[in-house]
Every structure is written in C-alpha cells, then in structure tokens.
C-alpha atoms as a PDB file:
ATOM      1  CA  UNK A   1      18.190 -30.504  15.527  1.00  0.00           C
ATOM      2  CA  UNK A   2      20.166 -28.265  13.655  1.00  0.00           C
ATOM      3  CA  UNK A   3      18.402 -28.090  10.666  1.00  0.00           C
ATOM      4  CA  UNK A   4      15.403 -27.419  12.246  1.00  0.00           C
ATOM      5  CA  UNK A   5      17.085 -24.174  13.792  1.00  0.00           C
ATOM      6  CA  UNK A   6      18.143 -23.214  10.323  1.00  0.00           C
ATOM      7  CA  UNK A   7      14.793 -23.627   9.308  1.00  0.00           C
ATOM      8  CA  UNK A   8      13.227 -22.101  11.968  1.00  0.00           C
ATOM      9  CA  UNK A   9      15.705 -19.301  11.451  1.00  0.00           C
ATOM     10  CA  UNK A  10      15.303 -19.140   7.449  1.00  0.00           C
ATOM     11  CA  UNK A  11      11.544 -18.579   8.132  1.00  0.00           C
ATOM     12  CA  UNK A  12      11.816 -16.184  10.734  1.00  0.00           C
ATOM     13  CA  UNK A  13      13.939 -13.932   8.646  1.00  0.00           C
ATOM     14  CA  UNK A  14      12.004 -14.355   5.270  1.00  0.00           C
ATOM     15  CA  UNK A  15       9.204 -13.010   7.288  1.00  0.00           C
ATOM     16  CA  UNK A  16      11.490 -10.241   7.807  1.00  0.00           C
ATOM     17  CA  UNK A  17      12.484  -9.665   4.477  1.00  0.00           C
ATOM     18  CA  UNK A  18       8.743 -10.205   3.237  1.00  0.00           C
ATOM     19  CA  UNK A  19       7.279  -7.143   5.413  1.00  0.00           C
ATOM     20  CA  UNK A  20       7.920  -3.569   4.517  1.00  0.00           C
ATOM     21  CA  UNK A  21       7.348  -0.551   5.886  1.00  0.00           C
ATOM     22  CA  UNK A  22       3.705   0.365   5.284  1.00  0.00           C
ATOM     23  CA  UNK A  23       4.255   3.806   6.604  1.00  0.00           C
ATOM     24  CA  UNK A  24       6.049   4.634   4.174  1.00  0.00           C
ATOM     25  CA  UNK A  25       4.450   2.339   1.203  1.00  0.00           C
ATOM     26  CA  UNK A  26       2.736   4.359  -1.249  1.00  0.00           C
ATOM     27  CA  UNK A  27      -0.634   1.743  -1.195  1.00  0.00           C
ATOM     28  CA  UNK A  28      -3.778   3.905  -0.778  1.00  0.00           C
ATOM     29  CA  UNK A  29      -2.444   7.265  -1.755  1.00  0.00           C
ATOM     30  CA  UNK A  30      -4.582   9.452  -4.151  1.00  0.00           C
ATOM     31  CA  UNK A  31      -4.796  13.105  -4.368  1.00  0.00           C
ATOM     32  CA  UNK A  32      -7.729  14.154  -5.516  1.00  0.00           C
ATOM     33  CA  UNK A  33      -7.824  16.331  -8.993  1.00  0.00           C
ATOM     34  CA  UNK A  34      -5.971  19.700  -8.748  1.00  0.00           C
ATOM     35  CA  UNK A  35      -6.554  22.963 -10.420  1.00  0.00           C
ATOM     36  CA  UNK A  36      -3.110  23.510 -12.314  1.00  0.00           C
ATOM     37  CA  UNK A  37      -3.748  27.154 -12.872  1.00  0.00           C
ATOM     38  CA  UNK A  38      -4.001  27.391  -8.784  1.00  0.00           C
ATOM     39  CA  UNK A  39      -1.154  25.158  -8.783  1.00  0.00           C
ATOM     40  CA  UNK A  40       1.054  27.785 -10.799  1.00  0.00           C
ATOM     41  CA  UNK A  41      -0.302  30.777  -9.016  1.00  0.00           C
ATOM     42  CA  UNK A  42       0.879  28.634  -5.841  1.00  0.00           C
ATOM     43  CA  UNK A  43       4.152  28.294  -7.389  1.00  0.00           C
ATOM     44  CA  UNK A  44       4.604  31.634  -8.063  1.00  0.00           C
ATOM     45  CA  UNK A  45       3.390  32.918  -4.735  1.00  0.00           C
ATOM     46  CA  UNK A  46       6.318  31.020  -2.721  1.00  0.00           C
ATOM     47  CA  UNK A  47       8.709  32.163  -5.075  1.00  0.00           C
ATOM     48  CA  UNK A  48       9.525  28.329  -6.519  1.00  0.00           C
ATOM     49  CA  UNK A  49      10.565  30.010  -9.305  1.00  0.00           C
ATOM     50  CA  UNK A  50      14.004  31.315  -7.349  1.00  0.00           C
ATOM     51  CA  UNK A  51      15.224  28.138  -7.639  1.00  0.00           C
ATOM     52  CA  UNK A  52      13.633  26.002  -9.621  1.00  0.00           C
ATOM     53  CA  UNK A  53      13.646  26.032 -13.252  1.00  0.00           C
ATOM     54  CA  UNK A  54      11.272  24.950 -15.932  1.00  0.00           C
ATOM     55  CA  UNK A  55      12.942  22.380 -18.449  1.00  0.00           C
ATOM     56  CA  UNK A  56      12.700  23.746 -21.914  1.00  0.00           C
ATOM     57  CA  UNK A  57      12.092  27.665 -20.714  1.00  0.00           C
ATOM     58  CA  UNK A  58      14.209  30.358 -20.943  1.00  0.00           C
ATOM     59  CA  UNK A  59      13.630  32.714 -17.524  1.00  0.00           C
ATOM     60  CA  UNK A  60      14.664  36.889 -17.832  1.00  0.00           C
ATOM     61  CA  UNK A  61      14.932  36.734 -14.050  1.00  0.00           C
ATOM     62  CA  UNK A  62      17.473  33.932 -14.167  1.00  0.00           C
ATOM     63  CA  UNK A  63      20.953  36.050 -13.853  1.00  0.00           C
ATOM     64  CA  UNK A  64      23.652  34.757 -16.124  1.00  0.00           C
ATOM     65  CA  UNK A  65      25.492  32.010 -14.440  1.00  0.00           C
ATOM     66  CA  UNK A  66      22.732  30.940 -11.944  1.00  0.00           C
ATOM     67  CA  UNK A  67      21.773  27.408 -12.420  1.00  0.00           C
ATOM     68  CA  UNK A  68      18.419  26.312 -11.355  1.00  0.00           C
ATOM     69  CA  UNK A  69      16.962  23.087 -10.063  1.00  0.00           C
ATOM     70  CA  UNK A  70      15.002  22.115 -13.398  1.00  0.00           C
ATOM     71  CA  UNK A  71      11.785  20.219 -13.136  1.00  0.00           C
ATOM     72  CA  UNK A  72       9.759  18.467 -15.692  1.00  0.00           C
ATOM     73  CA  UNK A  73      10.473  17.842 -19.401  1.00  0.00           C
ATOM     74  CA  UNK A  74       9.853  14.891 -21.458  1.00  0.00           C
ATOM     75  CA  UNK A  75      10.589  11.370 -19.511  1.00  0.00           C
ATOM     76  CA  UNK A  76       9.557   7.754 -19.887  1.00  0.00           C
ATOM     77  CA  UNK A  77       9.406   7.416 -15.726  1.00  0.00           C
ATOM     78  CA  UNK A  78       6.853  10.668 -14.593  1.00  0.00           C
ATOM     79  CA  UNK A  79       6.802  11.498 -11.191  1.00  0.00           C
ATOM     80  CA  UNK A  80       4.190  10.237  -9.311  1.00  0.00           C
ATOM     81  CA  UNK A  81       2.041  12.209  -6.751  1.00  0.00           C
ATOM     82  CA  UNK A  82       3.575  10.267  -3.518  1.00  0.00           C
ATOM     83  CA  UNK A  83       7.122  11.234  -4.962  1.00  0.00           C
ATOM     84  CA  UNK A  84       6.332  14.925  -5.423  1.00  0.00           C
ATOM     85  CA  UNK A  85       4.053  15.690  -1.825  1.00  0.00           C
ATOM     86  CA  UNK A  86       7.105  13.808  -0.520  1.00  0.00           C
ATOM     87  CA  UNK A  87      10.088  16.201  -1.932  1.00  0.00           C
ATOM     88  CA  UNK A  88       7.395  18.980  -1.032  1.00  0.00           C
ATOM     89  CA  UNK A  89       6.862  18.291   2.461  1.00  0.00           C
ATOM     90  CA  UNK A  90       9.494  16.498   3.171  1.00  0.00           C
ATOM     91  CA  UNK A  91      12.343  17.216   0.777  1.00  0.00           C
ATOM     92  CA  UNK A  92      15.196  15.783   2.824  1.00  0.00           C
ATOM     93  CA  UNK A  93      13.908  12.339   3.027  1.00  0.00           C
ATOM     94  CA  UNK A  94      14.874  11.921  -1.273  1.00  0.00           C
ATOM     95  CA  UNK A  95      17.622  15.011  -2.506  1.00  0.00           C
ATOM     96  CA  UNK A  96      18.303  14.801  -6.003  1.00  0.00           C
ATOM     97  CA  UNK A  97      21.622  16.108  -6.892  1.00  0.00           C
ATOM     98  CA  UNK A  98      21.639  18.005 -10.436  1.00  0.00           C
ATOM     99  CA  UNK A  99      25.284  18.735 -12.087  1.00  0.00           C
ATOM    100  CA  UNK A 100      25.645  22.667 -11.409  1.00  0.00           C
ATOM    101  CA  UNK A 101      23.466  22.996  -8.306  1.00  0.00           C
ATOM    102  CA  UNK A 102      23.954  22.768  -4.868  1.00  0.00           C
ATOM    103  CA  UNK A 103      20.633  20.734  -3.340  1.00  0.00           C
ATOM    104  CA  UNK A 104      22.621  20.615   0.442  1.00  0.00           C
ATOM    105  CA  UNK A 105      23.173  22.295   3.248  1.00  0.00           C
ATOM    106  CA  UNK A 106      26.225  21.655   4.968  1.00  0.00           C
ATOM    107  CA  UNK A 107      24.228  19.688   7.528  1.00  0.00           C
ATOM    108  CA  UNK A 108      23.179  17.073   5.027  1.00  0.00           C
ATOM    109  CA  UNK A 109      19.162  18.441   4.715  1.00  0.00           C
ATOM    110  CA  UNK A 110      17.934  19.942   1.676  1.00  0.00           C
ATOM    111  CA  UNK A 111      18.132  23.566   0.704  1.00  0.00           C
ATOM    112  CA  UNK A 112      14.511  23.979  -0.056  1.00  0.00           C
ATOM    113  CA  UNK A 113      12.715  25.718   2.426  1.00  0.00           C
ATOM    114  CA  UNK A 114      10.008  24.410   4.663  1.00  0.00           C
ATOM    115  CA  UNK A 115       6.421  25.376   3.362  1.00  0.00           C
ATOM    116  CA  UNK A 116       4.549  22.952   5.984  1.00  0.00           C
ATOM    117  CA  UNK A 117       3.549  26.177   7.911  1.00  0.00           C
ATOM    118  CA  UNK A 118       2.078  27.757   5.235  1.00  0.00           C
ATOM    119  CA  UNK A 119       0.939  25.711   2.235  1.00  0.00           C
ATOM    120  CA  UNK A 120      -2.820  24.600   2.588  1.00  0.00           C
ATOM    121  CA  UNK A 121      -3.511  20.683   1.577  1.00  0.00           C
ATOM    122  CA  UNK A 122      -5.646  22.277  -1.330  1.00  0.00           C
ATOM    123  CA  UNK A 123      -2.628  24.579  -2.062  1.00  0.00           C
ATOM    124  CA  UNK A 124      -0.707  21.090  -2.270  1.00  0.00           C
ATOM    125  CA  UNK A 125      -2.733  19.025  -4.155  1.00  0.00           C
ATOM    126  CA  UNK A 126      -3.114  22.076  -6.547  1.00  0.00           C
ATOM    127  CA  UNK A 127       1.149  22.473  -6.952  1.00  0.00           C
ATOM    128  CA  UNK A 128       1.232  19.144  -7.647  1.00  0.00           C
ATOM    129  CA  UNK A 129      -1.063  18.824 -10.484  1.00  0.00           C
ATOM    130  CA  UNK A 130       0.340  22.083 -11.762  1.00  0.00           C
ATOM    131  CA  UNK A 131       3.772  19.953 -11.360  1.00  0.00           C
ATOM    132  CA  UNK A 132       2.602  16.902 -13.331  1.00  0.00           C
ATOM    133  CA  UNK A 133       1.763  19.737 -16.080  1.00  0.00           C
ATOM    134  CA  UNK A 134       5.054  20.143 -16.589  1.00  0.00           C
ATOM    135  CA  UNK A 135       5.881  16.416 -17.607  1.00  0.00           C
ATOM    136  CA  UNK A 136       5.227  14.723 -20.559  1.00  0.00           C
ATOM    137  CA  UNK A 137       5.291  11.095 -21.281  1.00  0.00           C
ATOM    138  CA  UNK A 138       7.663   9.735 -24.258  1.00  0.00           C
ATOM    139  CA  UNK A 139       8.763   6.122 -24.158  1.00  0.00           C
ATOM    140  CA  UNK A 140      11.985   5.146 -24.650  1.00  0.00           C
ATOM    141  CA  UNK A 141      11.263   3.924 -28.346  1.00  0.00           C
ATOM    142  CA  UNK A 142       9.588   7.393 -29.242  1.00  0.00           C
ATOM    143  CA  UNK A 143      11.876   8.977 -32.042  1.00  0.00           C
ATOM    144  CA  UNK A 144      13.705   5.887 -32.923  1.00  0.00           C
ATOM    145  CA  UNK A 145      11.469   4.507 -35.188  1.00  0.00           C
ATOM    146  CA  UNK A 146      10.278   2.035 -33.271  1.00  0.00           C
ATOM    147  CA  UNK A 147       6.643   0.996 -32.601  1.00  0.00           C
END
C-alpha cells in the first residue's frame, strides 16, 4: 500500500513538474516583418533615447556623468522578439540591472514608462525590428581563432 501512494504521488507531481505555463510560453509567437526606419522614428518620437543608450555610440545630448540603459551591441545570445514586446509592454515582469543605472523605482517596478496607451501594434512590431537592428550576432569563438 504504501508504495503505491508514493507512486501515485510521484506521478501526480511529475505531471506537475511536466506542465508549464502556456500563457506565458513563447510557442506560436511571430511578429510579422517591421520597418526599422519606422521603428527608429518610433524610438525617437517617445523619447527612448532619454534613457536608453546605443552600445558603441557616442550621444551630444548625453550630459557628462549620465549613464544610460545601453541596448544592443555584438552578443552570441540576441534578443528575441517575445523578450523585447515583453520589456516593452511589460517591463516589470524581467528588469535588467546595468552597473551605473538605476532600472527601479522604490516600489520594486521598472522605471520605464508605460507606452501601452499610446504605441500602436504596428508602432511595436516596427520598434522591435528597429531594436534587433541594433544587435549583431558573433559567436563566442569569433576573434579567437577558432572555426
């Protein structure tokens, strides 16, 4: 009798363990193709640019001892389009903290404001191709004379 309560019990919470939380899996999402140059105009127009930085540009508007959320670069794990609608639309639910900059508020939600209101789902889809501009692929191996 008891082992078949353990087993009973194993199998009831591999089930468990098995099933995750489709709402929030990433299976089926696809944005369609965006128009990067919308996508930057986008950017501009809600002022990204005040605190987000551009890895690998220098920014006039930047005052001396500001430091800016950077985004993009060269990386062998790119962002993927879930990741960056989700720190869009929802930037609480992932905050990445950055040496220098304060992502917080006191109340534990991020910084960034809340576009929801006002960003179209073209508008989106166009930001974040204009976003995935900004990446490059390198692998890890890529300068250190490896294959």
């Amino acid at each position: 009798m008891r082992v078949t309560t353990l087993s009973i019990s194993l199998i009831i919470l591999l089930v468990f363990l098995g099933c995750d939380n489709q709402r929030e899996s990433a299976e089926g999402f696809a944005l369609p193709a965006g128009n990067v140059e919308a996508g930057a105009a986008v950017y501009a127009a809600m002022s990204c640019g005040s605190c987000h930085g551009v890895k690998g540009e220098a920014k006039a508007d930047t005052p001396v001892g500001t430091k800016k959320l950077m985004i993009g670069g060269t990386s062998s794990n790119l962002p993927s389009d879930g990741y960056l609608v989700s720190a869009i639309i929802n930037p609480s639910h992932a905050i990445r903290e950055q040496a220098g900059f304060e992502s917080m508020l006191p109340s534990g939600e991020s910084r960034m404001s809340n576009f929801n209101p006002v960003l179209t789902v073209q508008q989106l889809i166009d930001v974040v191709a204009y976003l995935q501009s900004l990446h490059e692929f390198r692998t890890v191996y890529e300068g250190h004379g490896l294959p």
